[in-house]
Protein backbone atom coordinates (compact mmCIF):
# COMPACT_ATOMS: atom_id res chain seq x y z
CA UNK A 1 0.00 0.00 0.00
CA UNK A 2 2.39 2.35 0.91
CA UNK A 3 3.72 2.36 -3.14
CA UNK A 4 0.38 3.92 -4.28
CA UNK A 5 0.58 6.07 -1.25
CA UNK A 6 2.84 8.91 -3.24
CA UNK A 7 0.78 8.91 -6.84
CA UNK A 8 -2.57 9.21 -4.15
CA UNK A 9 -0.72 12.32 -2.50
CA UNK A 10 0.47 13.63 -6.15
CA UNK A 11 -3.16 13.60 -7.43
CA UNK A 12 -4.93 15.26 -4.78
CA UNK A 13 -2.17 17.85 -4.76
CA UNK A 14 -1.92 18.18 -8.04
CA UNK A 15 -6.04 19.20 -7.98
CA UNK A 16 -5.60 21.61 -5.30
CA UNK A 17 -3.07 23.30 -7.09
CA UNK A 18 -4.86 22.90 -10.24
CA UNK A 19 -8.23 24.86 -9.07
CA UNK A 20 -5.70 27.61 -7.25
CA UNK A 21 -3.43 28.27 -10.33
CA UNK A 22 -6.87 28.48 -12.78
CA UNK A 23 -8.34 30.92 -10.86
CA UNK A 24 -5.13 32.80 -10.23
CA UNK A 25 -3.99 33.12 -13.81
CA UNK A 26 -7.47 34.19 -14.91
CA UNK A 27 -8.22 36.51 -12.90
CA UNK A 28 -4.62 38.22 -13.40
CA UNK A 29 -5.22 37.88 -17.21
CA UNK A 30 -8.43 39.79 -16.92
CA UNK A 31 -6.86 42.37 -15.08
CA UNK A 32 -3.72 42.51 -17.26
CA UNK A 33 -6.32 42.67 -20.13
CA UNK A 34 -8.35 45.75 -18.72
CA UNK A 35 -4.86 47.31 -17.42
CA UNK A 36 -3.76 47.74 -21.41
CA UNK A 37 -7.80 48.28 -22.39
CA UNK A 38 -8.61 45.05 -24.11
CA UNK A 39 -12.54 44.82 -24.90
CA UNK A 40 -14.50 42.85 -22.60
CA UNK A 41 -15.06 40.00 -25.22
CA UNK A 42 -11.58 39.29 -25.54
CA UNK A 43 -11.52 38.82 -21.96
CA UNK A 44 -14.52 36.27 -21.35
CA UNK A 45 -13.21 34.21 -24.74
CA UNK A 46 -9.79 33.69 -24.54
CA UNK A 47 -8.60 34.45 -20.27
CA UNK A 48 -12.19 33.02 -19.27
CA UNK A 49 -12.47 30.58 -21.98
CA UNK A 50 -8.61 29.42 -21.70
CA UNK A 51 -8.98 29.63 -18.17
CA UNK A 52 -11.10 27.23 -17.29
CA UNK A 53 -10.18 24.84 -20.05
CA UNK A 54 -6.44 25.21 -18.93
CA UNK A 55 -6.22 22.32 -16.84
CA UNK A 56 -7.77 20.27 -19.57
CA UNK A 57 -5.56 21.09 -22.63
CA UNK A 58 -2.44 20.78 -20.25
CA UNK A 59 -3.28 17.57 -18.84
CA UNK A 60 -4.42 15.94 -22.38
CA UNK A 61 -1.13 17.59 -23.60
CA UNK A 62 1.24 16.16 -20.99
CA UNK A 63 -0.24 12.59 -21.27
CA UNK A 64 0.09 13.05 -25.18
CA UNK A 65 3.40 13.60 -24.81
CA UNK A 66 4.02 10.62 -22.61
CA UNK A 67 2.27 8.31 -24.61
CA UNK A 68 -1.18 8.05 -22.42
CA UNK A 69 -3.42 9.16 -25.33
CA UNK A 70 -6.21 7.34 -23.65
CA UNK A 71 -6.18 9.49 -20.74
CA UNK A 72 -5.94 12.68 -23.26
CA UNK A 73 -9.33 11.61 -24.86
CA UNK A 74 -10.87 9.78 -21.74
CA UNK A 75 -10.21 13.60 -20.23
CA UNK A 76 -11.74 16.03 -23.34
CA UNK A 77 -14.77 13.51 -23.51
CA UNK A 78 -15.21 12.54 -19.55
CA UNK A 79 -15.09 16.55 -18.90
CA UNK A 80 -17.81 17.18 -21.44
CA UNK A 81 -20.17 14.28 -19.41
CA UNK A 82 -19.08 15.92 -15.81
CA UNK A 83 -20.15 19.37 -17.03
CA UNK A 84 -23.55 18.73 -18.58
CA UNK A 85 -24.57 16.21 -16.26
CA UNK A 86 -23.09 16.90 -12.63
CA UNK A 87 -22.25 20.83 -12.83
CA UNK A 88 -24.77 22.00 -14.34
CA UNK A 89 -27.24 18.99 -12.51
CA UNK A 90 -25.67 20.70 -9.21
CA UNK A 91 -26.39 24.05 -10.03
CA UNK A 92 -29.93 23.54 -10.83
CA UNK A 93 -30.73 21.05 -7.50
CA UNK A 94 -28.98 23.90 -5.61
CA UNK A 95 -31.27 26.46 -7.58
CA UNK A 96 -33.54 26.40 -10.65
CA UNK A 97 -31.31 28.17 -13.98
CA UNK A 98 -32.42 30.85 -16.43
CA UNK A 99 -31.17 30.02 -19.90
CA UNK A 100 -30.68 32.66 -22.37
CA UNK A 101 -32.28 31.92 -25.40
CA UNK A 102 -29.06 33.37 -27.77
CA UNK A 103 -27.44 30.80 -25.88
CA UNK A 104 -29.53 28.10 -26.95
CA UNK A 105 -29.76 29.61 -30.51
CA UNK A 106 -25.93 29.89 -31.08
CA UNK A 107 -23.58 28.91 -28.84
CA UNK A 108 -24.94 25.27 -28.27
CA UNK A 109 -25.68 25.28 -31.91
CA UNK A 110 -22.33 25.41 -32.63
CA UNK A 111 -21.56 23.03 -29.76
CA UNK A 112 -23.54 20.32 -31.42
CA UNK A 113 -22.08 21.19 -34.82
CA UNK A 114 -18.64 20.62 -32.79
CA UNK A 115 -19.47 17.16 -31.24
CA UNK A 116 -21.38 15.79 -34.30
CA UNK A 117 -18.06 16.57 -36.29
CA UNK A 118 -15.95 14.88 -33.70
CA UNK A 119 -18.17 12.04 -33.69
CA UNK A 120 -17.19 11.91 -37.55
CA UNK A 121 -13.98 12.09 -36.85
CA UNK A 122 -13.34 9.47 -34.23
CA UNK A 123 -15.68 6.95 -36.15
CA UNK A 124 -12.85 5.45 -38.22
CA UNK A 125 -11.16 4.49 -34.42
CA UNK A 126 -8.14 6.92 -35.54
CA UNK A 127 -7.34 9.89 -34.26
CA UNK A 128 -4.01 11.59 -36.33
CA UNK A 129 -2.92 14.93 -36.94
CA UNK A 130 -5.80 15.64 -39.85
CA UNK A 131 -8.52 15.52 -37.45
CA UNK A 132 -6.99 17.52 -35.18
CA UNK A 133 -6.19 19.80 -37.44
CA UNK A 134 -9.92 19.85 -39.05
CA UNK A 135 -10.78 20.35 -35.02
CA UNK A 136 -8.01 23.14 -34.61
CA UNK A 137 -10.09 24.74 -37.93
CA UNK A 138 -13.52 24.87 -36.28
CA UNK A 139 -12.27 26.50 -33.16
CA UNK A 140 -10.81 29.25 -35.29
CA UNK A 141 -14.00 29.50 -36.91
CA UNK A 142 -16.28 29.38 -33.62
CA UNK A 143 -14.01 32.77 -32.64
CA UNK A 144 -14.16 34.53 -35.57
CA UNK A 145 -17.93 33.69 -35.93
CA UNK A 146 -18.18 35.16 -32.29
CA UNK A 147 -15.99 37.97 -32.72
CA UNK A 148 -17.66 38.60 -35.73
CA UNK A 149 -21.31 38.54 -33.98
CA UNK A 150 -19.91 40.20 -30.99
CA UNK A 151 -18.97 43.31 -33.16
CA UNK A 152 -22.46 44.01 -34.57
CA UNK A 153 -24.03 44.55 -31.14
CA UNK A 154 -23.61 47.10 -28.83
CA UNK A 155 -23.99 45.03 -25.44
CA UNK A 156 -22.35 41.80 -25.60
CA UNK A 157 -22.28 38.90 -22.49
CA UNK A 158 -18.75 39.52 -21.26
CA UNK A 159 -19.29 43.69 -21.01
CA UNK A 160 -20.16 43.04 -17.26
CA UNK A 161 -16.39 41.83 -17.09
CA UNK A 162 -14.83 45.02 -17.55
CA UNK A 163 -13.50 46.73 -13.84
CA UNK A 164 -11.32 49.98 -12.99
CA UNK A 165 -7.49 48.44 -12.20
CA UNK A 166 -5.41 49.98 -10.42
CA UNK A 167 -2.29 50.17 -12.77
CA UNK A 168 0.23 50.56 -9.70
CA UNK A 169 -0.21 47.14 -9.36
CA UNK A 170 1.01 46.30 -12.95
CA UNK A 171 3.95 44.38 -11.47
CA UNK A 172 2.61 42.27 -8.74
CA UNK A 173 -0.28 41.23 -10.87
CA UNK A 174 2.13 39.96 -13.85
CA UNK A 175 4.31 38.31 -11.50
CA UNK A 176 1.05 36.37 -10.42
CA UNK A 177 -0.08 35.90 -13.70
CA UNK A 178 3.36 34.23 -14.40
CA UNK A 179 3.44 32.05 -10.96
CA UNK A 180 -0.19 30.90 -11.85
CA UNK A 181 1.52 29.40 -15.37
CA UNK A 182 3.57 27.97 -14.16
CA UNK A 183 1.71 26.24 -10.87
CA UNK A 184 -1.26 25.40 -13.34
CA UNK A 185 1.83 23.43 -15.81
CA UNK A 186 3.47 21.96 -12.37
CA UNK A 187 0.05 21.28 -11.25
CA UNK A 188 -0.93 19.54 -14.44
CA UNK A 189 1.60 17.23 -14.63
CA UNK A 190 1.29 15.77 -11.28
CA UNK A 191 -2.21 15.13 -11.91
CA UNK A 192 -1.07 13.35 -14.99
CA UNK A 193 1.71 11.41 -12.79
CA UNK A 194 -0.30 10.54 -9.90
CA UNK A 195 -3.34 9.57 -12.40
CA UNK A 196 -1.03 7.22 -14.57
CA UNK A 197 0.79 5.72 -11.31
CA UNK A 198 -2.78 5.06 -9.72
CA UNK A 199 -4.27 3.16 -13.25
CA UNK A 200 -1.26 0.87 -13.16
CA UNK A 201 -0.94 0.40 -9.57
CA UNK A 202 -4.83 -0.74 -9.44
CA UNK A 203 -4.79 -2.28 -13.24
CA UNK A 204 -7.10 -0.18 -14.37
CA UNK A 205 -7.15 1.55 -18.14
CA UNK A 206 -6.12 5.03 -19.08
CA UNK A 207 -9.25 5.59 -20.46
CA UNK A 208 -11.11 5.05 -17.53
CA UNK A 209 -9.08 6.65 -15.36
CA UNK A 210 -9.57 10.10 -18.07
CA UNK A 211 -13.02 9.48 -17.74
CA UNK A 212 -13.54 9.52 -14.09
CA UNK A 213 -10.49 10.72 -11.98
CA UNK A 214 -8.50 13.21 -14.02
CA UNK A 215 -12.19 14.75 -15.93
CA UNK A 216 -13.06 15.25 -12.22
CA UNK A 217 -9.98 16.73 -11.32
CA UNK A 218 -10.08 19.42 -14.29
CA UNK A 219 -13.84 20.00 -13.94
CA UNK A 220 -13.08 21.23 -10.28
CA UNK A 221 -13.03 25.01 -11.59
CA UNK A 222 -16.06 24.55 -14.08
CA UNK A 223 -18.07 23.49 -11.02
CA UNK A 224 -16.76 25.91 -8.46
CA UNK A 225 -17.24 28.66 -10.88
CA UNK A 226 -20.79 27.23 -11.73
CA UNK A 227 -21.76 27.32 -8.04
CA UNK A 228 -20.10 30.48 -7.26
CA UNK A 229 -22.18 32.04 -10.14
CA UNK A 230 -25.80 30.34 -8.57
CA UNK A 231 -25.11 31.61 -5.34
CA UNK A 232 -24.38 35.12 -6.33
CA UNK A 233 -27.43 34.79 -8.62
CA UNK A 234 -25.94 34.57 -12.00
CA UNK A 235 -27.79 31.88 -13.75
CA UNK A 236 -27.80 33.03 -16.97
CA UNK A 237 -23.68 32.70 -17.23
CA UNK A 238 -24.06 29.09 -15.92
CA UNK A 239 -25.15 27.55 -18.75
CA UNK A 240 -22.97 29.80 -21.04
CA UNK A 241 -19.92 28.48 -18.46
CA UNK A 242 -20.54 24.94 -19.41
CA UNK A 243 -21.29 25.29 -23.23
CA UNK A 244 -18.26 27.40 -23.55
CA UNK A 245 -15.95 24.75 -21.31
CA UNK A 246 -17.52 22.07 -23.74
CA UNK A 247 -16.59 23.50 -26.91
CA UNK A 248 -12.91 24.11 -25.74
CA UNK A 249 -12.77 20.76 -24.68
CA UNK A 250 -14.42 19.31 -27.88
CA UNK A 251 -12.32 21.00 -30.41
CA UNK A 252 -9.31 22.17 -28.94
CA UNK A 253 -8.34 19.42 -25.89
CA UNK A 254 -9.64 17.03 -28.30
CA UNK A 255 -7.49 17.99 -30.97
CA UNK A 256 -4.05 18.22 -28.59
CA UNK A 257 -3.47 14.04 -28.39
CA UNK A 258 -4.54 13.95 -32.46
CA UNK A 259 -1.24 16.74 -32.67
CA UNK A 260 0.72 15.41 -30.62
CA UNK A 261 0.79 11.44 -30.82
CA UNK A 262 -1.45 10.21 -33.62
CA UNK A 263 -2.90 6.55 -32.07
CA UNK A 264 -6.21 4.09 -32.20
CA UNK A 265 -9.47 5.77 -30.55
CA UNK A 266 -10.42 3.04 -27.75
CA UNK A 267 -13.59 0.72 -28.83
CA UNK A 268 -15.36 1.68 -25.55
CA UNK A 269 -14.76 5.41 -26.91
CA UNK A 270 -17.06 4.76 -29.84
CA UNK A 271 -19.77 2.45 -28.22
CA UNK A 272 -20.20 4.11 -24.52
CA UNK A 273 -18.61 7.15 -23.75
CA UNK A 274 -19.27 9.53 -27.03
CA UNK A 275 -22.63 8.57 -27.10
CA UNK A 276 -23.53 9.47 -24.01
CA UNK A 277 -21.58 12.76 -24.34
CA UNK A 278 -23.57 13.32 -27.47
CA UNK A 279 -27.10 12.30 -25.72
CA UNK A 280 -26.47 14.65 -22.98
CA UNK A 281 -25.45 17.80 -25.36
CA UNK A 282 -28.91 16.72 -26.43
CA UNK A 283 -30.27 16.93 -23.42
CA UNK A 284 -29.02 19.96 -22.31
CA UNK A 285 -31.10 21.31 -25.12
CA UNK A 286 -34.46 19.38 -23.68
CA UNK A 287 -34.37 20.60 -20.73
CA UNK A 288 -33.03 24.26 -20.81
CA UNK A 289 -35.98 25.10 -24.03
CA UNK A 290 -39.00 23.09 -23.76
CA UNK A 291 -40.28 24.45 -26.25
CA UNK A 292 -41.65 27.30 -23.79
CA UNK A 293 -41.43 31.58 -23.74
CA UNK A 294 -39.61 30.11 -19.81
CA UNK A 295 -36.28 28.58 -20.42
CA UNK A 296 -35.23 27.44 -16.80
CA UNK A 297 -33.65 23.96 -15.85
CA UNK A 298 -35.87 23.35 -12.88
CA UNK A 299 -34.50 21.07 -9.70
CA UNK A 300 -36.33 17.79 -11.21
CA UNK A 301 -34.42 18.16 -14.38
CA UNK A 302 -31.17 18.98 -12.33
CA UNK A 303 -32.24 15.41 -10.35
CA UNK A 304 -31.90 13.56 -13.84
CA UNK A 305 -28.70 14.76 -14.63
CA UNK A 306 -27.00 13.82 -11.63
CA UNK A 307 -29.02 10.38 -12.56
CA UNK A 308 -27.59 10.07 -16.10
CA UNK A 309 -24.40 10.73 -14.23
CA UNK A 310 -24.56 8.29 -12.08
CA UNK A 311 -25.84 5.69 -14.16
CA UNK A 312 -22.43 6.79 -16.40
CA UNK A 313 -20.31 6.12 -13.34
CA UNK A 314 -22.12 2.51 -12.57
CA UNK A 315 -21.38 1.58 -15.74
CA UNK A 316 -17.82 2.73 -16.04
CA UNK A 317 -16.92 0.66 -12.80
């Protein structure tokens, strides 16, 4: 026992530091952003939207580059099934969510435009550098699309981002920006270490272990920023949190092990776990429009997320 003490101690540190580093090096890249006047929607997209896929794209990264492409993928698609089902299932049991309807009518149009073409892409049980390439491609075209659509209104989502900064603080608050880099890279490969160390230790697959341990792991700020947002009252950005996190994940952390280390997509990929990521991008649909003038995920609906998750975990194990 005492062998798998170390890897036990290196993940739960590693997550710790994970959460800390996120939230210190975006909230120092927001202010760094207002400090030299960047527009609000540069902010939420790329310091919020890197942010809080960070810990995924490092992690999938790092295993790439070790070899542990199943962890990579088990991590883009077991983050997308966390999200959906037990953040956003959370948030709603804690309090019923407002959904905006441009969110429904764009963003998660483009999310299921996103998984549908990963889907695609996977479905030959290869994933090489073209597809992540053709991956890379739609993310550059989801930010120029929103860029573009950002530019035509006057009021955009992220304009509530923008605060005074005090510019005396210029230095300390690159210095942070810096030490939260490097903590979040630190921080991202001993999750990576710890998780690997663990799946051999207990025989268990890379795959799994991305699905479960390490998507649970770089969920952490997703969900903490998810509930932070419910209890101040913010349910509209919930919803946007978790569509936004998704599409990262689906076309950019996806894309990283495809890069990086070209290799076979796991069977149980295919036939169990993108499925159910696709049925609950679905889902998330269902329940936030109803087909209603209201479009609120109510606590029932939250109940039957955490269910589908669950039922997701039972199955894994």
């Amino acid at each position: 026992m005492p062998d798998i003490l170390l890897p036990i101690i290196a993940l739960l540190t590693g997550f710790i530091l994970l959460i800390w580093s996120a939230d210190t090096f975006t909230d120092n890249g927001a202010k760094i952003a207002n400090i030299f006047n960047v527009s609000p929607l540069v902010i939420g997209l790329l310091i919020f939207g890197f942010g809080t896929s960070a810990p995924e794209m490092l992690v999938s990264g790092l295993a790439a580059m070790n070899g542990n492409t199943g962890l990579s993928i088990g991590n883009a698609i077991g983050s997308n099934i966390f999200n959906i089902a037990l953040v956003l299932g959370i948030s709603a049991i804690i309090t019923p969510i407002q959904v905006q309807e441009n969110i429904l009518k764009k963003e998660w149009i483009f999310l299921m435009v996103a998984t549908v073409c990963a889907g695609l892409l996977l479905w030959d049980g290869r994933l090489d550098r073209i597809d992540g390439l053709i991956l890379i491609v739609l993310l550059l075209l989801f930010l120029i699309y929103t860029f573009k659509a950002a530019s035509k209104n006057t009021h955009h989502e992220f304009d509530n981002l923008n605060q005074s900064i005090d510019k005396s603080q210029t230095k300390k608050t690159w210095t942070m920006l810096i030490v939260g880099l490097i903590v979040l890279i630190s921080s991202a490969k001993l999750v990576v270490w710890g998780g690997v160390a663990v799946a051999q230790f207990y025989g268990i697959s890379d795959l799994i272990i991305g699905l479960t341990v390490v998507a649970l792991g770089t969920s952490l700020p997703e969900l903490a920023v998810s509930i932070a947002s419910v209890l101040k009252k913010q349910y509209e950005m919930v919803v946007g949190n978790v569509i936004g996190s998704n599409l990262f994940n689906t076309i950019a952390v996806l894309a990283i092990p495809g890069l990086i280390h070209p290799s076979d997509v796991p069977i149980a990929v295919l036939n169990r776990d993108y499925p159910i990521m696709l049925a609950l991008t679905i889902l998330l649909f269902i329940v936030s429009y109803k087909f209603s003038k209201k479009y609120i995920i109510n606590r029932f609906e939250g109940v039957i997320l955490v269910s589908v998750f669950g039922a997701y975990m039972w199955l894994l194990f």
